[in-house]
N, C-alpha and C. Protein backbone atom coordinates (compact mmCIF):
# COMPACT_ATOMS: atom_id res chain seq x y z
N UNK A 1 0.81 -1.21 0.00
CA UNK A 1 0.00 0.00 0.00
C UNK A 1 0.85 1.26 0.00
N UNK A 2 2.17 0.97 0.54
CA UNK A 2 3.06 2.26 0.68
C UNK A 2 3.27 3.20 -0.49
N UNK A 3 2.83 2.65 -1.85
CA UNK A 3 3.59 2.75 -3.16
C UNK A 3 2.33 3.69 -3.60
N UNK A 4 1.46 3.85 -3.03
CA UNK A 4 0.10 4.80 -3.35
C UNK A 4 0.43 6.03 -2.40
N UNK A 5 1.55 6.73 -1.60
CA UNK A 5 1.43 7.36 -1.11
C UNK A 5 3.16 8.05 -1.87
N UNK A 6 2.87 9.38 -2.11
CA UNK A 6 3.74 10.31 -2.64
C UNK A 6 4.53 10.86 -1.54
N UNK A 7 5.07 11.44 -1.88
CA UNK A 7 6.11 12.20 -1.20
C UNK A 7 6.57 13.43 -1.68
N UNK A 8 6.12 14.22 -0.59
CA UNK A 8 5.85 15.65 -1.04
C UNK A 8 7.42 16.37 -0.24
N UNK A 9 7.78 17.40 -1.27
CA UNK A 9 9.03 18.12 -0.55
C UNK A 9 8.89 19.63 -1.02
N UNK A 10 9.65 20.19 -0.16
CA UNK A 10 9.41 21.70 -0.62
C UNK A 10 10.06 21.93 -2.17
N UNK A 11 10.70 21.27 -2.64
CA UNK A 11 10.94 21.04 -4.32
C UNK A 11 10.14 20.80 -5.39
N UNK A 12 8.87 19.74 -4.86
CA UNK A 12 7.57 19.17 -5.34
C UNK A 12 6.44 19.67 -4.80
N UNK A 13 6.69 20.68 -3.96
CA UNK A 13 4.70 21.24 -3.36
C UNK A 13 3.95 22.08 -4.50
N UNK A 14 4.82 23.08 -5.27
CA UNK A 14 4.01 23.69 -5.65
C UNK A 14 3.30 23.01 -6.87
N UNK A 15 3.80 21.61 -7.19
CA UNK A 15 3.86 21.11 -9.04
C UNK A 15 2.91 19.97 -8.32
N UNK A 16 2.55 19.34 -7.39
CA UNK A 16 2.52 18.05 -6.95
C UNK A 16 0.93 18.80 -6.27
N UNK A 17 1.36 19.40 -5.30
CA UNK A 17 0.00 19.78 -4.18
C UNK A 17 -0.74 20.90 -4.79
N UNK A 18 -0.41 21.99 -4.64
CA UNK A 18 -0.70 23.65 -5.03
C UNK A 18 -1.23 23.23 -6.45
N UNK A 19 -0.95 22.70 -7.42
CA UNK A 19 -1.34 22.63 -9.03
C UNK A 19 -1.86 21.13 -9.32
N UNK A 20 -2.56 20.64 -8.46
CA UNK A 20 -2.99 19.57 -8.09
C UNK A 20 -4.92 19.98 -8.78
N UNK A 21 -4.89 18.89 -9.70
CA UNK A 21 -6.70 19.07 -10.14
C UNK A 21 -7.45 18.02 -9.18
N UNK A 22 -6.65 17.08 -8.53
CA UNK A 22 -7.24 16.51 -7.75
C UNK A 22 -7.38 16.75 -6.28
N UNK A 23 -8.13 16.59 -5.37
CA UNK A 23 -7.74 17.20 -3.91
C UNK A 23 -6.62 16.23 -3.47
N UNK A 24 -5.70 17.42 -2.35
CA UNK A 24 -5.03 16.27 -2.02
C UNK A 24 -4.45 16.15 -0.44
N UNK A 25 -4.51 15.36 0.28
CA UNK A 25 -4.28 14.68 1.69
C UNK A 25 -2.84 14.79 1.85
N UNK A 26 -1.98 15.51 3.31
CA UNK A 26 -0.87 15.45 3.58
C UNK A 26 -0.70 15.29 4.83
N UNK A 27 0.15 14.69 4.91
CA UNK A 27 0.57 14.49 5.95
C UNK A 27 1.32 14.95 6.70
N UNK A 28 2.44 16.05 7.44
CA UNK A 28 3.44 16.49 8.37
C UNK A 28 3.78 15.44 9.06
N UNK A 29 4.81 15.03 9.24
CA UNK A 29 5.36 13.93 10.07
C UNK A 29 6.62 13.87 10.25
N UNK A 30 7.52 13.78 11.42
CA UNK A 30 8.95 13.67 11.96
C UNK A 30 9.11 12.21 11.95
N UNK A 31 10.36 11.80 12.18
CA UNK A 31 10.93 10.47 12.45
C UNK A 31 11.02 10.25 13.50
N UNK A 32 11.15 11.10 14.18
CA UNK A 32 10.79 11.00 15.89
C UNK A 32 9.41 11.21 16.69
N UNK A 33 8.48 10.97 15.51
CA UNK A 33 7.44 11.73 15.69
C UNK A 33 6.36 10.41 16.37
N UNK A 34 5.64 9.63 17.41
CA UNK A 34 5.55 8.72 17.81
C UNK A 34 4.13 8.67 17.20
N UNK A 35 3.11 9.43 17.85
CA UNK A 35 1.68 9.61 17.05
C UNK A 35 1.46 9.65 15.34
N UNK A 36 2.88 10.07 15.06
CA UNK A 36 3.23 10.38 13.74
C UNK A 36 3.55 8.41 13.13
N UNK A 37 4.23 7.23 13.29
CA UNK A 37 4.10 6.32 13.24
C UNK A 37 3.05 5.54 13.76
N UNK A 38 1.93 5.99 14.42
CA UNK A 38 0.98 5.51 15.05
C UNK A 38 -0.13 5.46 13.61
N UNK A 39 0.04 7.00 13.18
CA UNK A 39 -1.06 7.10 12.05
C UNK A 39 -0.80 6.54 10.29
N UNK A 40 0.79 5.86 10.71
CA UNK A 40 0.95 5.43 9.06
C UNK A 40 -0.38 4.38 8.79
N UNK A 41 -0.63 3.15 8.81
CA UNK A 41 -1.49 2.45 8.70
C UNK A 41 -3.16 3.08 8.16
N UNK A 42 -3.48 3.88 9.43
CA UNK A 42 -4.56 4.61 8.52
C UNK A 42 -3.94 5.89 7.43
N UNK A 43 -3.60 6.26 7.03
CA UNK A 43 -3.12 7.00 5.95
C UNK A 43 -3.03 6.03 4.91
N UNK A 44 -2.33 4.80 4.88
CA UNK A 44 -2.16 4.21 3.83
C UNK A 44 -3.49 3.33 3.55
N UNK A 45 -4.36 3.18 4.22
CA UNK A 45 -6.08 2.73 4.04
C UNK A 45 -6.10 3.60 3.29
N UNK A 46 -6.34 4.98 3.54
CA UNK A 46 -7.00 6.38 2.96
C UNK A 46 -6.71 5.97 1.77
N UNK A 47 -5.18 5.96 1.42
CA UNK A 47 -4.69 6.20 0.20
C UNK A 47 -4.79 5.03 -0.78
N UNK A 48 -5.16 3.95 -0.27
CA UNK A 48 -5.86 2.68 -1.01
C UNK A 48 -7.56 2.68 -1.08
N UNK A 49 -8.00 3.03 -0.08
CA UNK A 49 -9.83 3.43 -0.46
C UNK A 49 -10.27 4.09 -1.56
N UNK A 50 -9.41 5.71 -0.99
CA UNK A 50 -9.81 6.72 -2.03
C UNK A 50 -8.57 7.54 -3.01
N UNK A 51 -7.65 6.60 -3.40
CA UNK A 51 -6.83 6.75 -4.68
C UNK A 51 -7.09 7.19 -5.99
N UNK A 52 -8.24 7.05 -6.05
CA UNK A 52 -8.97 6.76 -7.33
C UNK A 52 -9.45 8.71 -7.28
N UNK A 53 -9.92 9.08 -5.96
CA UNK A 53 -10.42 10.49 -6.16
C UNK A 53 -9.52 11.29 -5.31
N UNK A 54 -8.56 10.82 -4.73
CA UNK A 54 -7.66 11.64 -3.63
C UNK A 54 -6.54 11.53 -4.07
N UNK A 55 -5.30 12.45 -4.05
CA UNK A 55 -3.90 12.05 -3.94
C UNK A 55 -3.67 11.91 -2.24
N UNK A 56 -2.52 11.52 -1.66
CA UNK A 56 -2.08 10.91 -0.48
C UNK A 56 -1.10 11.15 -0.41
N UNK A 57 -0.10 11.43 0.06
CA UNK A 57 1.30 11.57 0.60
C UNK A 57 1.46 12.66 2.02
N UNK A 58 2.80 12.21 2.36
CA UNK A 58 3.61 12.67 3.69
C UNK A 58 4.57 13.71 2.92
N UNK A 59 5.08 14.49 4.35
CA UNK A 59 5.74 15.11 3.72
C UNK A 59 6.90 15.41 5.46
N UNK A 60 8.10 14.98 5.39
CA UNK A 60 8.85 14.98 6.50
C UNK A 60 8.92 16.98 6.81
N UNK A 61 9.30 16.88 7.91
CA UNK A 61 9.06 18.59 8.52
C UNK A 61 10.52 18.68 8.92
N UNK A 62 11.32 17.18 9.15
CA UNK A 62 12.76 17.65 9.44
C UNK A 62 13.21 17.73 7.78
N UNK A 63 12.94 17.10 7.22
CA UNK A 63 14.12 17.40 5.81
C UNK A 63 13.78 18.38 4.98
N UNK A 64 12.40 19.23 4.98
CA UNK A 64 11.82 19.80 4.54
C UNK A 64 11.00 21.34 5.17
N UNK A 65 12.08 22.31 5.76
CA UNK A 65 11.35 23.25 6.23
C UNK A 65 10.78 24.45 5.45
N UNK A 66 10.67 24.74 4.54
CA UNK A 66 9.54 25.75 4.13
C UNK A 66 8.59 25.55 3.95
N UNK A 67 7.74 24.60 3.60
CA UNK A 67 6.48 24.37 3.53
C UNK A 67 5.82 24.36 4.90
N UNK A 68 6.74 23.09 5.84
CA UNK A 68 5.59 23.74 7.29
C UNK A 68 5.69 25.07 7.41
N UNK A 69 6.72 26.05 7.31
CA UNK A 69 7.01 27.44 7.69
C UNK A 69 5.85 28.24 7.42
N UNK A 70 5.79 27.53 5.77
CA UNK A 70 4.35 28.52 5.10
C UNK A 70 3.34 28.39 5.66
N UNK A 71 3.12 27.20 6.09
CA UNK A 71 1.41 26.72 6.80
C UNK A 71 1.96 26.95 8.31
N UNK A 72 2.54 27.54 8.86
CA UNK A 72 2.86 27.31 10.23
C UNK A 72 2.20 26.37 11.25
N UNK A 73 3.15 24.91 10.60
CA UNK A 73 3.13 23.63 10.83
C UNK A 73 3.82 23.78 12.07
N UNK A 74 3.24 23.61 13.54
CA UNK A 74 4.06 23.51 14.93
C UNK A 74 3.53 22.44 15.76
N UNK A 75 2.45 21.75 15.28
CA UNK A 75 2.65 20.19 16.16
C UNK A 75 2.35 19.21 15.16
N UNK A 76 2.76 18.12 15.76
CA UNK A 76 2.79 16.49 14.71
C UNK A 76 2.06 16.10 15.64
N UNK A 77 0.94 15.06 15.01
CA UNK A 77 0.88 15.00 13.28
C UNK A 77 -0.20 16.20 12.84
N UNK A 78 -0.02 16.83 11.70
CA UNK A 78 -0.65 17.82 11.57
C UNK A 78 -1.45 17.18 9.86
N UNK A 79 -2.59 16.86 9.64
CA UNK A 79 -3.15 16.16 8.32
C UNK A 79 -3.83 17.79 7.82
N UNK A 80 -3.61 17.86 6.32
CA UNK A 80 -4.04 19.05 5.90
C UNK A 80 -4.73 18.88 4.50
N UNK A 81 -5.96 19.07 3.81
CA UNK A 81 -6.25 18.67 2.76
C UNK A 81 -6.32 19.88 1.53
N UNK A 82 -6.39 19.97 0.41
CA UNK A 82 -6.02 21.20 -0.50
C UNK A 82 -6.91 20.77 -1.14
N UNK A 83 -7.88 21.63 -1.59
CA UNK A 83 -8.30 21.47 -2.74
C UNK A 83 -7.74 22.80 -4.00
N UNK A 84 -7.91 22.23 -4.95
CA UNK A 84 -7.52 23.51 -6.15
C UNK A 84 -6.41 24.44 -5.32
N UNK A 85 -5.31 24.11 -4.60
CA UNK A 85 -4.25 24.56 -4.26
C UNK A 85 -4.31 25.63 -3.04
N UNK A 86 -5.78 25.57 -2.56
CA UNK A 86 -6.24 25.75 -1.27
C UNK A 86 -6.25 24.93 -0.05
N UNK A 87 -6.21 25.62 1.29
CA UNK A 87 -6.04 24.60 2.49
C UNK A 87 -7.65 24.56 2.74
N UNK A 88 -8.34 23.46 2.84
CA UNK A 88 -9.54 23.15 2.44
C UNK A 88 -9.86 22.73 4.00
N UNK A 89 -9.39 21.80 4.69
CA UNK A 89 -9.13 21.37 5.91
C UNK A 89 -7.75 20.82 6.58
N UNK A 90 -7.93 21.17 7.98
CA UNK A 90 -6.73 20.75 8.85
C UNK A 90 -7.03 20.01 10.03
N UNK A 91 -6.20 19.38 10.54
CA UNK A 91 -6.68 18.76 11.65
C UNK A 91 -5.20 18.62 12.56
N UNK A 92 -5.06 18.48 13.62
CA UNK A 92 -3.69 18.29 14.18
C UNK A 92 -4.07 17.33 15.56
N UNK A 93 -3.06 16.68 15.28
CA UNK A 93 -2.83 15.61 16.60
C UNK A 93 -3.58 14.04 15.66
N UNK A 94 -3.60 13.12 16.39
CA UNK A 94 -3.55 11.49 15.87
C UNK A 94 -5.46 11.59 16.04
N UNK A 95 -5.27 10.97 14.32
CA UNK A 95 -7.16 10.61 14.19
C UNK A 95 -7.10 9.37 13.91
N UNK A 96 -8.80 8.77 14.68
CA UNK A 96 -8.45 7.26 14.14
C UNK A 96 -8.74 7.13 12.76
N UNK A 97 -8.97 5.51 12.23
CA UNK A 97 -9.11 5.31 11.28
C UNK A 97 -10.68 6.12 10.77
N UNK A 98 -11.75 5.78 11.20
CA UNK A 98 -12.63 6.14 11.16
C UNK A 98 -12.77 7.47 10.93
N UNK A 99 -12.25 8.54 12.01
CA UNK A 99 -12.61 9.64 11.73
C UNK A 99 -11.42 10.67 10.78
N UNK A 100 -10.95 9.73 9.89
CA UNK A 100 -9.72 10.05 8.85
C UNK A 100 -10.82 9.91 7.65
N UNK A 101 -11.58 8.68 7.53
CA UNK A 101 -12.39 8.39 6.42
C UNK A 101 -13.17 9.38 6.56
N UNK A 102 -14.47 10.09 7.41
CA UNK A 102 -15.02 11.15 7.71
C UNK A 102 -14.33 11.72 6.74
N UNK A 103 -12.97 12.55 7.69
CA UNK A 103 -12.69 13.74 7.05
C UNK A 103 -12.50 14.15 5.25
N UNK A 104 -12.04 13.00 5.19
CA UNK A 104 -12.01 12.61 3.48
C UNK A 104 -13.10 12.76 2.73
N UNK A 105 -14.15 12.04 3.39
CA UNK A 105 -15.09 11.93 2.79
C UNK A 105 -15.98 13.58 2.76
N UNK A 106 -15.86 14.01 3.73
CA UNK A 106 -16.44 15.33 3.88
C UNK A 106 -15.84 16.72 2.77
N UNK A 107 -14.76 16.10 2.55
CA UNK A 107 -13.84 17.08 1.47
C UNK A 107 -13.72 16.73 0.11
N UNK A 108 -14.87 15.30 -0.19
CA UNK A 108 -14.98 14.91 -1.28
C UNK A 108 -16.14 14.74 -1.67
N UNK A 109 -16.97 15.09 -1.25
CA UNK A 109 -18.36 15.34 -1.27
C UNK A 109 -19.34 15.11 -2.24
């Protein structure tokens, strides 16, 4: 399932997320980040359910600081959805599976 989820960097946000015709799901996440490995599993559901109408990917906050900078990204895990290169919804701190599908679903309407 890993292979359905992109990887977003401040090199690839504006071509990948921002210019994105599809909405798309991100993730903020550290390597030290514990809630942040708690939520891989549901992320990669997301990104196998709704692949078909969502893009999916993470995007690390240590190898990659301007993008959290721009969204002033200050706690993990921070999930953020774009539509048409807008921040559409945010959410911060660990969601379960369930209320990950919600949020998806509510932004895909």
């Amino acid at each position: 399932m890993a292979d359905k989820l992109t990887t977003y960097t401040d090199g690839n946000w504006d071509k990948e997320v921002l210019g994105s015709d599809t909405p798309v799901l991100v993730d903020f996440w550290a390597e030290w980040c514990v809630p942040c490995k708690t939520l891989v599993p549901a992320i990669e559901a997301i990104a196998e359910q709704f692949g078909a109408r969502l893009k999916v990917g993470k995007l690390n906050v240590e190898e990659n600081a301007h993008v959290p900078y721009r969204y002033n990204i200050t706690t993990l895990p921070t999930l953020m959805i774009f539509k048409r290169g807008q921040v559409s919804e945010q959410r911060v701190g660990l969601l379960s599976k369930e209320n990950l599908i919600k949020l998806v679903e509510s932004n895909l309407g």
